[in-house]
C-alpha atoms as a PDB file:
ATOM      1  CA  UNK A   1      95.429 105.855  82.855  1.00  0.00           C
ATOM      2  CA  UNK A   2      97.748 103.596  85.159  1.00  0.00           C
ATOM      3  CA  UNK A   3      98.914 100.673  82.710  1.00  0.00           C
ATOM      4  CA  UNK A   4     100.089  98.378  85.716  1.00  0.00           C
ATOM      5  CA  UNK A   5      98.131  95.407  86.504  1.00  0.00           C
ATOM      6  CA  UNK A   6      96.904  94.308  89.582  1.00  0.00           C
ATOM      7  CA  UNK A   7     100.314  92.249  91.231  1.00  0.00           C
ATOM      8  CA  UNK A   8      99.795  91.175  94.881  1.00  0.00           C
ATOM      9  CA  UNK A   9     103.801  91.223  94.945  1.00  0.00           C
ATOM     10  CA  UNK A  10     104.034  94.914  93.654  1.00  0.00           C
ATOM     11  CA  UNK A  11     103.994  96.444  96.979  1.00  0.00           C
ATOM     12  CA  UNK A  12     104.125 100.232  98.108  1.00  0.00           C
ATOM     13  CA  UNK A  13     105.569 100.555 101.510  1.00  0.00           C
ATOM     14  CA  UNK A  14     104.057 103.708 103.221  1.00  0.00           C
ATOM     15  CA  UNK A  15     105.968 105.423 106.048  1.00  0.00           C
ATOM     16  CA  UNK A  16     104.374 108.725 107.690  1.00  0.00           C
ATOM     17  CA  UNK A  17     103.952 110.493 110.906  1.00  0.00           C
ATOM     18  CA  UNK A  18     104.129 113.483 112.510  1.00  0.00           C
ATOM     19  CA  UNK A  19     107.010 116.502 111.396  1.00  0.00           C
ATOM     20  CA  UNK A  20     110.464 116.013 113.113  1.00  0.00           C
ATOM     21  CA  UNK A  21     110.033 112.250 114.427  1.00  0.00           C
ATOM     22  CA  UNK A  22     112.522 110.965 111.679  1.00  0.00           C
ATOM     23  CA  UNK A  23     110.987 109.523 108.853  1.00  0.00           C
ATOM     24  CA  UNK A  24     113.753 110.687 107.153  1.00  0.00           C
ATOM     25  CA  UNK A  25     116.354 108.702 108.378  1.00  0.00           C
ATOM     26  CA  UNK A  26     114.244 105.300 108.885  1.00  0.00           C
ATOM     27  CA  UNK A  27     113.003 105.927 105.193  1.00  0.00           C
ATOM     28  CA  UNK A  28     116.862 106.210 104.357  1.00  0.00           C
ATOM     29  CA  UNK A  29     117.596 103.327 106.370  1.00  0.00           C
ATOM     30  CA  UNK A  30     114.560 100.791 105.623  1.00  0.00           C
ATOM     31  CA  UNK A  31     115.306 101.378 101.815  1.00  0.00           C
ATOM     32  CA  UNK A  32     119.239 100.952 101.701  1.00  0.00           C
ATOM     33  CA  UNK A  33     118.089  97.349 103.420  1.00  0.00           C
ATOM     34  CA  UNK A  34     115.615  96.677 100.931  1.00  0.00           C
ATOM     35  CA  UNK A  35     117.353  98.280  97.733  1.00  0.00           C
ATOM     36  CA  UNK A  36     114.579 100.325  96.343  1.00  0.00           C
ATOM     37  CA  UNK A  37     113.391 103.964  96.362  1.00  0.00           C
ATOM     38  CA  UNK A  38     112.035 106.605  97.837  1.00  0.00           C
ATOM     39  CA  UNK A  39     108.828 108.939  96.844  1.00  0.00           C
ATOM     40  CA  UNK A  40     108.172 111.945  98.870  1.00  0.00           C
ATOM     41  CA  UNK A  41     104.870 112.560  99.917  1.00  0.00           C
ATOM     42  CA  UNK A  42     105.491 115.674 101.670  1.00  0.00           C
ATOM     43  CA  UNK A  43     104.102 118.721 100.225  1.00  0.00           C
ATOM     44  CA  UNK A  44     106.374 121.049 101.501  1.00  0.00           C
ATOM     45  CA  UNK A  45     109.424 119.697  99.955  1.00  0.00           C
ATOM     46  CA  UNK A  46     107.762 119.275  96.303  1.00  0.00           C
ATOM     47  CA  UNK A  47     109.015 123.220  96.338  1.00  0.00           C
ATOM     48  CA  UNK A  48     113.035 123.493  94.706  1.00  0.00           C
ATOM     49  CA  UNK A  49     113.419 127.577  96.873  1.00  0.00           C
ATOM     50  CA  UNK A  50     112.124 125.614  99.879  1.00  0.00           C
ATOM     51  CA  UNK A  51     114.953 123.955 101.331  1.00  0.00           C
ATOM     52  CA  UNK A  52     116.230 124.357 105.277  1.00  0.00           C
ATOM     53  CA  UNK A  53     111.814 125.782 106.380  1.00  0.00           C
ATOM     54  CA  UNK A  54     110.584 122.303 105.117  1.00  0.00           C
ATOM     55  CA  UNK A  55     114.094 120.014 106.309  1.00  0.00           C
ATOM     56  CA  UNK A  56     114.586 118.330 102.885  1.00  0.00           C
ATOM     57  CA  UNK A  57     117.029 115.394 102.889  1.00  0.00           C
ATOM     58  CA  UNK A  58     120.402 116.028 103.055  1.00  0.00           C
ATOM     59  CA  UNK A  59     122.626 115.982 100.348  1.00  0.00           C
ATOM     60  CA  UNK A  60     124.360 113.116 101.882  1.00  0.00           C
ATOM     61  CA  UNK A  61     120.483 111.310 102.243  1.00  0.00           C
ATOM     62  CA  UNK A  62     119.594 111.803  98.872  1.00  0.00           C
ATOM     63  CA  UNK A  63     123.001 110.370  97.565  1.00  0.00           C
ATOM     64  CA  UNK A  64     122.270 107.004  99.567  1.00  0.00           C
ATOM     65  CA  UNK A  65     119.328 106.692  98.121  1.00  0.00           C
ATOM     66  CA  UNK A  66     117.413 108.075  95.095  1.00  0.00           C
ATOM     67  CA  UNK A  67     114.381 110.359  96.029  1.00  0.00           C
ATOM     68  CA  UNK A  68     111.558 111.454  93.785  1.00  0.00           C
ATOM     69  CA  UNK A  69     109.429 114.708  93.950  1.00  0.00           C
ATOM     70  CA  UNK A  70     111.728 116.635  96.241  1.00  0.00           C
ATOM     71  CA  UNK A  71     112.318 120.582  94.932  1.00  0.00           C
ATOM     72  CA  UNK A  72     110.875 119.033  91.484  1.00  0.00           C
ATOM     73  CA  UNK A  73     108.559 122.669  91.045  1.00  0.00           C
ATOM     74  CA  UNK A  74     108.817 125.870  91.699  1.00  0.00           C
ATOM     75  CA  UNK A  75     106.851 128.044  94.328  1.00  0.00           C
ATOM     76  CA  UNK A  76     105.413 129.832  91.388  1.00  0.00           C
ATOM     77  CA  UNK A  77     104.081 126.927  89.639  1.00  0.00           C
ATOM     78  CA  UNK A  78     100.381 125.982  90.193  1.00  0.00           C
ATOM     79  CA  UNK A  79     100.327 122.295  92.269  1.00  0.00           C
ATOM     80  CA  UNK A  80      97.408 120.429  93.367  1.00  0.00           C
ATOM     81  CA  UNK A  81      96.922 116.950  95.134  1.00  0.00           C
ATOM     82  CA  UNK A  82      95.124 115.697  91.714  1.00  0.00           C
ATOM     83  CA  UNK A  83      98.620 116.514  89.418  1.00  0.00           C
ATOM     84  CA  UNK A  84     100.549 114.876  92.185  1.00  0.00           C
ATOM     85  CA  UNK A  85      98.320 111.829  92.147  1.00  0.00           C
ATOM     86  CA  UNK A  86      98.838 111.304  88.441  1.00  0.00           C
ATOM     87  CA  UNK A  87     102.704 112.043  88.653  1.00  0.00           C
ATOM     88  CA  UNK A  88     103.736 109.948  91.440  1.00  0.00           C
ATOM     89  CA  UNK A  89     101.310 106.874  89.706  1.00  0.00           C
ATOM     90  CA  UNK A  90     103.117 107.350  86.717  1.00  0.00           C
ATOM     91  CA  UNK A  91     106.552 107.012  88.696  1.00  0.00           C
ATOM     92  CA  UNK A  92     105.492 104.364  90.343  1.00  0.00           C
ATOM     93  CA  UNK A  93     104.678 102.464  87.350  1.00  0.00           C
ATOM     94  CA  UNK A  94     108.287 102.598  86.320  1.00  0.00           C
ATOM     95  CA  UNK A  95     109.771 102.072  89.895  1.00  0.00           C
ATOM     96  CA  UNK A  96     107.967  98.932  90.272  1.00  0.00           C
ATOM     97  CA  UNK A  97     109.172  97.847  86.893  1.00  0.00           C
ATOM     98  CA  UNK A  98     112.111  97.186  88.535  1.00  0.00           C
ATOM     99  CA  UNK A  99     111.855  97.027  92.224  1.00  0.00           C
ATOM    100  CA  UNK A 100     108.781  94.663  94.158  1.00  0.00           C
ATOM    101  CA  UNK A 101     108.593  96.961  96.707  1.00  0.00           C
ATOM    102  CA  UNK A 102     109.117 100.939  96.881  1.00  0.00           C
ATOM    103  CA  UNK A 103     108.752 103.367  99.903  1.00  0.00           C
ATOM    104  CA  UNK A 104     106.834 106.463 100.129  1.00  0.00           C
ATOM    105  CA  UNK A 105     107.470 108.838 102.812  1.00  0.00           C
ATOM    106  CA  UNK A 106     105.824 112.079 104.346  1.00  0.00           C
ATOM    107  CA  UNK A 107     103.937 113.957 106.677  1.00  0.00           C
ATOM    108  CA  UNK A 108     101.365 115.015 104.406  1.00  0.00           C
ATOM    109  CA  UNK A 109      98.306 112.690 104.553  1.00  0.00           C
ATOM    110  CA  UNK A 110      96.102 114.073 102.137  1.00  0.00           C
ATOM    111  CA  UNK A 111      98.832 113.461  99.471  1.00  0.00           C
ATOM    112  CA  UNK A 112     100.006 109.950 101.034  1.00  0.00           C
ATOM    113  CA  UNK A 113      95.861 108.911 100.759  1.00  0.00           C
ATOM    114  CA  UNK A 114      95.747 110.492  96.931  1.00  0.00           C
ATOM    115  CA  UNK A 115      98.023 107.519  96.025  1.00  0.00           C
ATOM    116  CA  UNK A 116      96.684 104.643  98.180  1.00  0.00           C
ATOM    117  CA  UNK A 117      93.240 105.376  97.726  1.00  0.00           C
ATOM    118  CA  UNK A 118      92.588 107.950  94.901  1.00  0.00           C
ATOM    119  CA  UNK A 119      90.971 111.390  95.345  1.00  0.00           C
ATOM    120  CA  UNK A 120      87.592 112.462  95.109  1.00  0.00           C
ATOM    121  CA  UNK A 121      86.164 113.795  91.937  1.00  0.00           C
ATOM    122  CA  UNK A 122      85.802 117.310  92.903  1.00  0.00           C
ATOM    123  CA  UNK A 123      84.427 120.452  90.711  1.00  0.00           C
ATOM    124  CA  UNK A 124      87.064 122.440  89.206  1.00  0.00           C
ATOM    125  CA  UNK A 125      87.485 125.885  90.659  1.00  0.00           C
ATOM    126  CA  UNK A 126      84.961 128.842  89.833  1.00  0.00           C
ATOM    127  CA  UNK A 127      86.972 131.965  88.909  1.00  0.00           C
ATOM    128  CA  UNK A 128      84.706 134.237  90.428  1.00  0.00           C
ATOM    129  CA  UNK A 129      83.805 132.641  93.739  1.00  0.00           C
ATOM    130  CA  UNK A 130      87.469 132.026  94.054  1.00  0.00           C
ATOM    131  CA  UNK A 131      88.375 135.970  92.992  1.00  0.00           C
ATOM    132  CA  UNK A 132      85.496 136.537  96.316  1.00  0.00           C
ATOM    133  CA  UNK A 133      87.034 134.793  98.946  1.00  0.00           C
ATOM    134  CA  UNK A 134      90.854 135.913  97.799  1.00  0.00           C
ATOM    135  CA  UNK A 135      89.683 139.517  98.178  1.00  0.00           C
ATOM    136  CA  UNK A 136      88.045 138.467 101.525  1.00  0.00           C
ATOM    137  CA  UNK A 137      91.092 137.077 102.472  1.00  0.00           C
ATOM    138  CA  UNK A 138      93.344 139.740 101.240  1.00  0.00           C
ATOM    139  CA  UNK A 139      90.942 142.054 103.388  1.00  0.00           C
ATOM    140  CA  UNK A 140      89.671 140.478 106.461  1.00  0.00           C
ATOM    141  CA  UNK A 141      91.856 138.553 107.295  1.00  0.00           C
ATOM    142  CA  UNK A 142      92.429 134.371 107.452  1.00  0.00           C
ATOM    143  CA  UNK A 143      89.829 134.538 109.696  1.00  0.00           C
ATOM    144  CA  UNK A 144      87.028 135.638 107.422  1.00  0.00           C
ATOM    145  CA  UNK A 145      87.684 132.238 105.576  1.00  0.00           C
ATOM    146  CA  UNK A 146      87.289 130.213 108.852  1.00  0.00           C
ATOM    147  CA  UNK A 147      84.169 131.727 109.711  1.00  0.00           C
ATOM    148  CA  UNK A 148      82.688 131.166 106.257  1.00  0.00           C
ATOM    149  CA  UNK A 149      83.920 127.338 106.274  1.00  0.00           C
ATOM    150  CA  UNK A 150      82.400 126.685 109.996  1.00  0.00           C
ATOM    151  CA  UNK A 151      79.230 127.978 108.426  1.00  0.00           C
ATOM    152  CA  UNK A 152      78.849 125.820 105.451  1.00  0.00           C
ATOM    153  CA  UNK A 153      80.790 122.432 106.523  1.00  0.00           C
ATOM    154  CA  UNK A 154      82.039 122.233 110.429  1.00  0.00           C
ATOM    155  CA  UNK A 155      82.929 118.494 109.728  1.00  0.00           C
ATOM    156  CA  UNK A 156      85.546 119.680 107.626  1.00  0.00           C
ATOM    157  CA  UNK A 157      86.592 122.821 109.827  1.00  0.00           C
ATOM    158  CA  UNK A 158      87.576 120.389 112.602  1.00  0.00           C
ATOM    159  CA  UNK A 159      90.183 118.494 111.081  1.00  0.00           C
ATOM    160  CA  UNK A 160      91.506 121.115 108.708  1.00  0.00           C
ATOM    161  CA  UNK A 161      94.507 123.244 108.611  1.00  0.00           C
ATOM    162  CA  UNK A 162      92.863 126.513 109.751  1.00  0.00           C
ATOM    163  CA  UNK A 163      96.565 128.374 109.062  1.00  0.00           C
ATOM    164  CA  UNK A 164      96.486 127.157 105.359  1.00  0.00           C
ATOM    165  CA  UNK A 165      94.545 130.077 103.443  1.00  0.00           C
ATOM    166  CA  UNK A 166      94.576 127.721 100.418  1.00  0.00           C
ATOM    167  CA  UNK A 167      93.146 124.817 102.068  1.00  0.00           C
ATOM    168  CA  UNK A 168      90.162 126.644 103.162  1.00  0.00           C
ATOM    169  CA  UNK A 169      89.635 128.835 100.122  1.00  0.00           C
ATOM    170  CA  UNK A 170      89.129 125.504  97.966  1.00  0.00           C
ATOM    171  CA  UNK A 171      87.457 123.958 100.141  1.00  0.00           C
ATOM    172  CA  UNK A 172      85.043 126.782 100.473  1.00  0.00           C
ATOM    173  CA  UNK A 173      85.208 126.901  96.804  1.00  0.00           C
ATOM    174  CA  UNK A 174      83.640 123.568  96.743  1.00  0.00           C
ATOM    175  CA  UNK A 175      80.390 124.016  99.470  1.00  0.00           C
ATOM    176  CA  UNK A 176      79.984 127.308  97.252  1.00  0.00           C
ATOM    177  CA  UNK A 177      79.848 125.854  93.716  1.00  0.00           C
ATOM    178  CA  UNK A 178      78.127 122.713  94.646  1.00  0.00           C
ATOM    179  CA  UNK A 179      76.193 123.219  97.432  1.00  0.00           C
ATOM    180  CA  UNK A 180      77.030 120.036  99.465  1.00  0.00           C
ATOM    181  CA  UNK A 181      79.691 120.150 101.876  1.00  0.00           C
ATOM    182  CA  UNK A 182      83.448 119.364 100.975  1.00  0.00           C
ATOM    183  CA  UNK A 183      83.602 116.826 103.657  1.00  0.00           C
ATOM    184  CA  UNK A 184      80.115 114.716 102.216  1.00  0.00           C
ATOM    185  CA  UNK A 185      82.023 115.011  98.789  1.00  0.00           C
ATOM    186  CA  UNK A 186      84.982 113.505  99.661  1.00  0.00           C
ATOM    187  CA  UNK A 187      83.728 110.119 101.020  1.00  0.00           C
ATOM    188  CA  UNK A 188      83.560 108.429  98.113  1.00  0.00           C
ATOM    189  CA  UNK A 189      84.580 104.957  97.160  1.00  0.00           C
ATOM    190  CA  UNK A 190      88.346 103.967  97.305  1.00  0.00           C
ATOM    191  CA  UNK A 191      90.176 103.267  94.468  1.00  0.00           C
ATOM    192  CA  UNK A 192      91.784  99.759  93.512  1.00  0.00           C
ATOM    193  CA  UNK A 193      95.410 100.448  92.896  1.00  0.00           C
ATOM    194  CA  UNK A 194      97.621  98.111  91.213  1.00  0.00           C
ATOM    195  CA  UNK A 195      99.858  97.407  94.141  1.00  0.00           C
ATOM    196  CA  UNK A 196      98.929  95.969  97.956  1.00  0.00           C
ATOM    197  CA  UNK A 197     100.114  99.006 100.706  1.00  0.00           C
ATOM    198  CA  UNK A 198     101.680  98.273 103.568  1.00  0.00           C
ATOM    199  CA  UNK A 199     101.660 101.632 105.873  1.00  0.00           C
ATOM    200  CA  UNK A 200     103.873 102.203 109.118  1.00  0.00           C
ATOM    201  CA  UNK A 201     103.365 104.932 111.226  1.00  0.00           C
ATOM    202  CA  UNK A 202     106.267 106.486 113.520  1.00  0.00           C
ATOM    203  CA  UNK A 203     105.494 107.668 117.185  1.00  0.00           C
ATOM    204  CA  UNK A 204     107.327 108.492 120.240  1.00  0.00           C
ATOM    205  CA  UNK A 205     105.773 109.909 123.096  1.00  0.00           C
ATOM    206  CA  UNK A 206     104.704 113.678 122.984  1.00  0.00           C
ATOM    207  CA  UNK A 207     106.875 115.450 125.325  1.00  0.00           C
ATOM    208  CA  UNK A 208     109.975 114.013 122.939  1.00  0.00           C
ATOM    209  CA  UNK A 209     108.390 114.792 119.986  1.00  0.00           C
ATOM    210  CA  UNK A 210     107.853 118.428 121.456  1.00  0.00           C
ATOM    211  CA  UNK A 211     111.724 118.440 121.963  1.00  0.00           C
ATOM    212  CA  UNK A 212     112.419 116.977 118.786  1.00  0.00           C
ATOM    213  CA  UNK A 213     110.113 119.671 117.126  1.00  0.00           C
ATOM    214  CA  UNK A 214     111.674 122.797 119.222  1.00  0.00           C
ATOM    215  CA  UNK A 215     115.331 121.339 118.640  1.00  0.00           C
ATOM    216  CA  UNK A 216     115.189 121.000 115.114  1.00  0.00           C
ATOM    217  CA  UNK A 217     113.358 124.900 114.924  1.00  0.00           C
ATOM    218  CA  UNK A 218     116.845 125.890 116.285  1.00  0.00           C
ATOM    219  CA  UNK A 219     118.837 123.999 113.960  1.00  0.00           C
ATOM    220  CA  UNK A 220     117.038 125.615 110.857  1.00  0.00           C
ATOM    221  CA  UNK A 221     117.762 128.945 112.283  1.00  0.00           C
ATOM    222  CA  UNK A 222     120.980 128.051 112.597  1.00  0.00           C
ATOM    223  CA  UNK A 223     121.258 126.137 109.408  1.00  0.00           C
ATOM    224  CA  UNK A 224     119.970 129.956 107.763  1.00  0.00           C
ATOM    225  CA  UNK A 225     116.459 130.167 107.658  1.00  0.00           C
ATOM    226  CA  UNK A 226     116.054 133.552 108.134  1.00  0.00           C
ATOM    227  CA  UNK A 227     118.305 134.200 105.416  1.00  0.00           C
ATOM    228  CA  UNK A 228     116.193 131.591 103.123  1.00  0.00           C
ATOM    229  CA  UNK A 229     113.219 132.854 104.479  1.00  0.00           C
ATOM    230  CA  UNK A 230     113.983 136.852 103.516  1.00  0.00           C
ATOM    231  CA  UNK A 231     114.904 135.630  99.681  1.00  0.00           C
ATOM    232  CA  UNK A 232     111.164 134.643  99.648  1.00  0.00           C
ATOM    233  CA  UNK A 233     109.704 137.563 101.231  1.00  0.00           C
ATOM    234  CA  UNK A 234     108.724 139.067  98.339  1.00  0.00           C
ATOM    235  CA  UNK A 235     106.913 136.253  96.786  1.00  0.00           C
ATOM    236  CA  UNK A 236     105.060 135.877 100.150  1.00  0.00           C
ATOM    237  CA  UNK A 237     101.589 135.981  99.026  1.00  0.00           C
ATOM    238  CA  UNK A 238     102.026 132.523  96.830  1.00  0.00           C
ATOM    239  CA  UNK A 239     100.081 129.780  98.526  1.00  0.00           C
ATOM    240  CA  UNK A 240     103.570 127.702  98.641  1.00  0.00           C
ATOM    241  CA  UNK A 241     104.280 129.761 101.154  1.00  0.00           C
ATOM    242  CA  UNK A 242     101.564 129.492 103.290  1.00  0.00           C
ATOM    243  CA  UNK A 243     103.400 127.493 105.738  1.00  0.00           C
ATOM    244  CA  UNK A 244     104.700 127.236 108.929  1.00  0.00           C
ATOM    245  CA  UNK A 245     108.470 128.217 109.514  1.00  0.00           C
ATOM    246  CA  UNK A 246     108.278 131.165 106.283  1.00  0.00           C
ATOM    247  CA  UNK A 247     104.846 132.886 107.656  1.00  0.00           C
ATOM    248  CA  UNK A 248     106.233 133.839 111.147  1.00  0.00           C
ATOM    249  CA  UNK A 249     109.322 134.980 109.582  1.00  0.00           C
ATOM    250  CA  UNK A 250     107.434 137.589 107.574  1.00  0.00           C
ATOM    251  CA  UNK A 251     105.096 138.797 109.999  1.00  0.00           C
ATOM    252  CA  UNK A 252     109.022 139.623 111.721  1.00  0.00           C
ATOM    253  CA  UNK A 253     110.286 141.139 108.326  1.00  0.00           C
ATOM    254  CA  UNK A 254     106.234 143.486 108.139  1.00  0.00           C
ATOM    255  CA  UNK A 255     107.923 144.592 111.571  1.00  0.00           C
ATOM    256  CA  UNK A 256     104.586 143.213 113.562  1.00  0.00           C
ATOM    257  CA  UNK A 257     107.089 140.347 116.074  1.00  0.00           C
ATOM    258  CA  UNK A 258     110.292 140.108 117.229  1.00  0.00           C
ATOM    259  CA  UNK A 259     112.581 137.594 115.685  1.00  0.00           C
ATOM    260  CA  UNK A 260     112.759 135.639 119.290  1.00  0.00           C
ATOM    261  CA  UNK A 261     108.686 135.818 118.827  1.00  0.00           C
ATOM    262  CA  UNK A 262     108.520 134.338 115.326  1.00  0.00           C
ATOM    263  CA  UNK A 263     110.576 131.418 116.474  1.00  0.00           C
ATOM    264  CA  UNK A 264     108.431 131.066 119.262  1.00  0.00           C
ATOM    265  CA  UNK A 265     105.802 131.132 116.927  1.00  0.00           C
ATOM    266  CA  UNK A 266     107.038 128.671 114.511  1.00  0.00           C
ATOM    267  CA  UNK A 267     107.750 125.928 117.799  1.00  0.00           C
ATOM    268  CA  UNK A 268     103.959 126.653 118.259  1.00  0.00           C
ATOM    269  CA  UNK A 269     102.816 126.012 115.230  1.00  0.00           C
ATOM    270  CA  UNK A 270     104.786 123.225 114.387  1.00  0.00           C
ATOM    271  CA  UNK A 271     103.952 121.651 117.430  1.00  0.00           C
ATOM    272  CA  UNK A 272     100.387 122.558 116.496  1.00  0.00           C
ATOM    273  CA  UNK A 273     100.632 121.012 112.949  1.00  0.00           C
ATOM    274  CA  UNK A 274     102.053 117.423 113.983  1.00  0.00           C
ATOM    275  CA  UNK A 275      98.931 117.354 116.300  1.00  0.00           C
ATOM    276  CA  UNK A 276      96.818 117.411 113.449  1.00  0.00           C
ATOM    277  CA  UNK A 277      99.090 114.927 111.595  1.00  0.00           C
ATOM    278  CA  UNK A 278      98.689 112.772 114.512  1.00  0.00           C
ATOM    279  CA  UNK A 279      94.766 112.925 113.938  1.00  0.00           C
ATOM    280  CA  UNK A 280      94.897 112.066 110.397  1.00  0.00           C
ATOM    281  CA  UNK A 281      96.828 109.455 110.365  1.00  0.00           C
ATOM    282  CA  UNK A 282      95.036 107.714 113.723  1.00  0.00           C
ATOM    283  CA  UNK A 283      91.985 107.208 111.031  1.00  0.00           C
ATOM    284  CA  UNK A 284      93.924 104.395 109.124  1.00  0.00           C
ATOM    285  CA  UNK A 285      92.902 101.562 111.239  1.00  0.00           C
ATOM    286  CA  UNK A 286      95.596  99.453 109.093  1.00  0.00           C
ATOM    287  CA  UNK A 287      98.737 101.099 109.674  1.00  0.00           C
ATOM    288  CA  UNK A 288     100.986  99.887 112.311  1.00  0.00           C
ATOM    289  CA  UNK A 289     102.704 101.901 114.868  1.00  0.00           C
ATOM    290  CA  UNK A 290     106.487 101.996 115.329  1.00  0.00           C
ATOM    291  CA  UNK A 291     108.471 103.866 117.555  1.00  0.00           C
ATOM    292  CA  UNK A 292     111.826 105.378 115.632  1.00  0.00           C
ATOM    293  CA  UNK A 293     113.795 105.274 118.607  1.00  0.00           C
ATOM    294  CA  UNK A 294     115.307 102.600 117.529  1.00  0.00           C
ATOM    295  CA  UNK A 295     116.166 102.258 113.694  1.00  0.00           C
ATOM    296  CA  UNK A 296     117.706  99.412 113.086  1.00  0.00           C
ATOM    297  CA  UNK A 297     114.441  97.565 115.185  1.00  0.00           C
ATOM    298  CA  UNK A 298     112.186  99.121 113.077  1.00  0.00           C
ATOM    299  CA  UNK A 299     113.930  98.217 109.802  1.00  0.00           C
ATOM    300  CA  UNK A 300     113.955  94.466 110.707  1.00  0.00           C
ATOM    301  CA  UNK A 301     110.255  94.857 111.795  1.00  0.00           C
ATOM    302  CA  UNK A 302     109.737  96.212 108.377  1.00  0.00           C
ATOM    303  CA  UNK A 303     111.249  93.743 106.215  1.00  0.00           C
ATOM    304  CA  UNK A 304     109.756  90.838 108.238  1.00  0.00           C
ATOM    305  CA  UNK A 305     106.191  92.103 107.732  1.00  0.00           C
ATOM    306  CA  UNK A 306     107.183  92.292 103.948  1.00  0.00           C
ATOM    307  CA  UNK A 307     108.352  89.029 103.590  1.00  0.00           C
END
């Protein structure tokens, strides 16, 4: 259990948005002006093998400023949103020990709402109904698992990653054990948290966010991601690396797409995952928008709403 108590000042300062439109760098730059810390919220970068597919600080970044729950696992460690929850409470119990405000970044809104608002209390998996739908994945295909979750909860279908295998299978595990949709389940109450949340949102326009998206594709493959990508290849079937950026490079290494096609395909993708970003975080009617353009703006509109 969370020992903080409820402190009006305590404040958790959340930055998101879409992949590639430089949370990174305002993050960086909002918390060297406020001298605190940074928690990572992005889900991708919890992984330590994962480094240039999921555009982790840089070295130089995290030297700046310190950075929690980036490359603190492994890709062959079991993670879940409910572990994270209770870990990144507990850090935040000591950061705010010592700091009245600390920042959490991401792009991964499930994980950024675990810590604002809590998570639903949701069955634990069933071993055999999970063992069914792994085998119907490993068989059919990723689209056996979509068909199965538009016929038991299409709420949830719409707004979920349909590329993320393990998204679906536990949310499928859910409807299956319980019988009520995932998406009635997890509308449940929010939970008080022992700190006030203050959440920013960065935005530019689409077309530059496309270009920002494409450009940085060709800096990872620059930077080695093929290389990274092919010392994972045989640990492909973990659901760490279920992701955009390593799955395209495998279908290349099975021999089924070029290399120019799996880059193609990552653009895509990528371009087709900050859309859905975009959607979840639109539902927080309280967040403001910002547009990064501009850093320095955006890090004196950040400390004046704060103080």
């Amino acid at each position: 259990m969370n020992r903080m108590t409820n402190d009006p000042d305590k404040i958790l300062l959340v930055i998101a948005g879409p992949t590639a439109v430089g949370k990174t760098d305002i993050s960086v730059a909002v918390a060297g002006a406020l001298g605190t810390e940074i928690l990572s919220a992005d889900s991708r970068q919890f992984y330590r093998e994962m480094n240039i597919g999921t555009a982790k600080p840089s070295l130089q970044q995290l030297a700046l400023v310190p950075h929690h729950f980036i490359g603190h696992i492994s890709i062959h460690e079991d993670y879940n949103i409910s572990r994270f929850e209770k870990e990144a409470l507990a850090r935040l119990e000591d950061l705010f020990a010592r700091y009245g405000v600390v920042i959490m970044t991401g792009g991964s809104g499930m994980y950024i709402d675990a810590v604002c608002n809590g998570i639903d209390d949701l069955p634990d998996a069933n071993p055999v109904i999970r063992k069914e739908l792994r085998a119907g994945f490993e068989h059919y295909g990723i689209q056996y698992l979509r068909n199965r979750l538009l016929d038991l909860d299409p709420d949830y279908y719409m707004e979920v990653d349909k590329c993320n295998p393990q998204r679906l299978i536990r949310a499928l595990e859910v409807c299956m054990t319980t019988g009520v949709p995932f998406s009635v389940l997890r509308r449940q109450q929010r939970r008080e948290r022992p700190f006030r949340v203050l959440s920013f949102g960065l935005m530019t326009d689409r077309e530059k966010l496309y270009e920002l998206i494409n450009h940085r594709v060709d800096l990872m493959m620059e930077a080695g991601l093929e290389e990274e990508a092919r010392t994972l290849y045989p640990y492909r079937q973990l659901n760490s690396l279920q992701t955009v950026g390593y799955r395209e490079l495998f279908e290349h290494f099975d021999g089924k797409i070029s290399l120019d096609e799996a880059v193609i395909r990552i653009k895509t993708n990528t371009r087709r995952y900050a859309k859905r970003q975009l959607t979840w975080f639109k539902r927080n009617e309280t967040m403001t928008w910002l547009n990064p353009d501009d850093p320095d703006c955006v890090t004196a509109m950040v400390a004046q709403t704060i103080n």
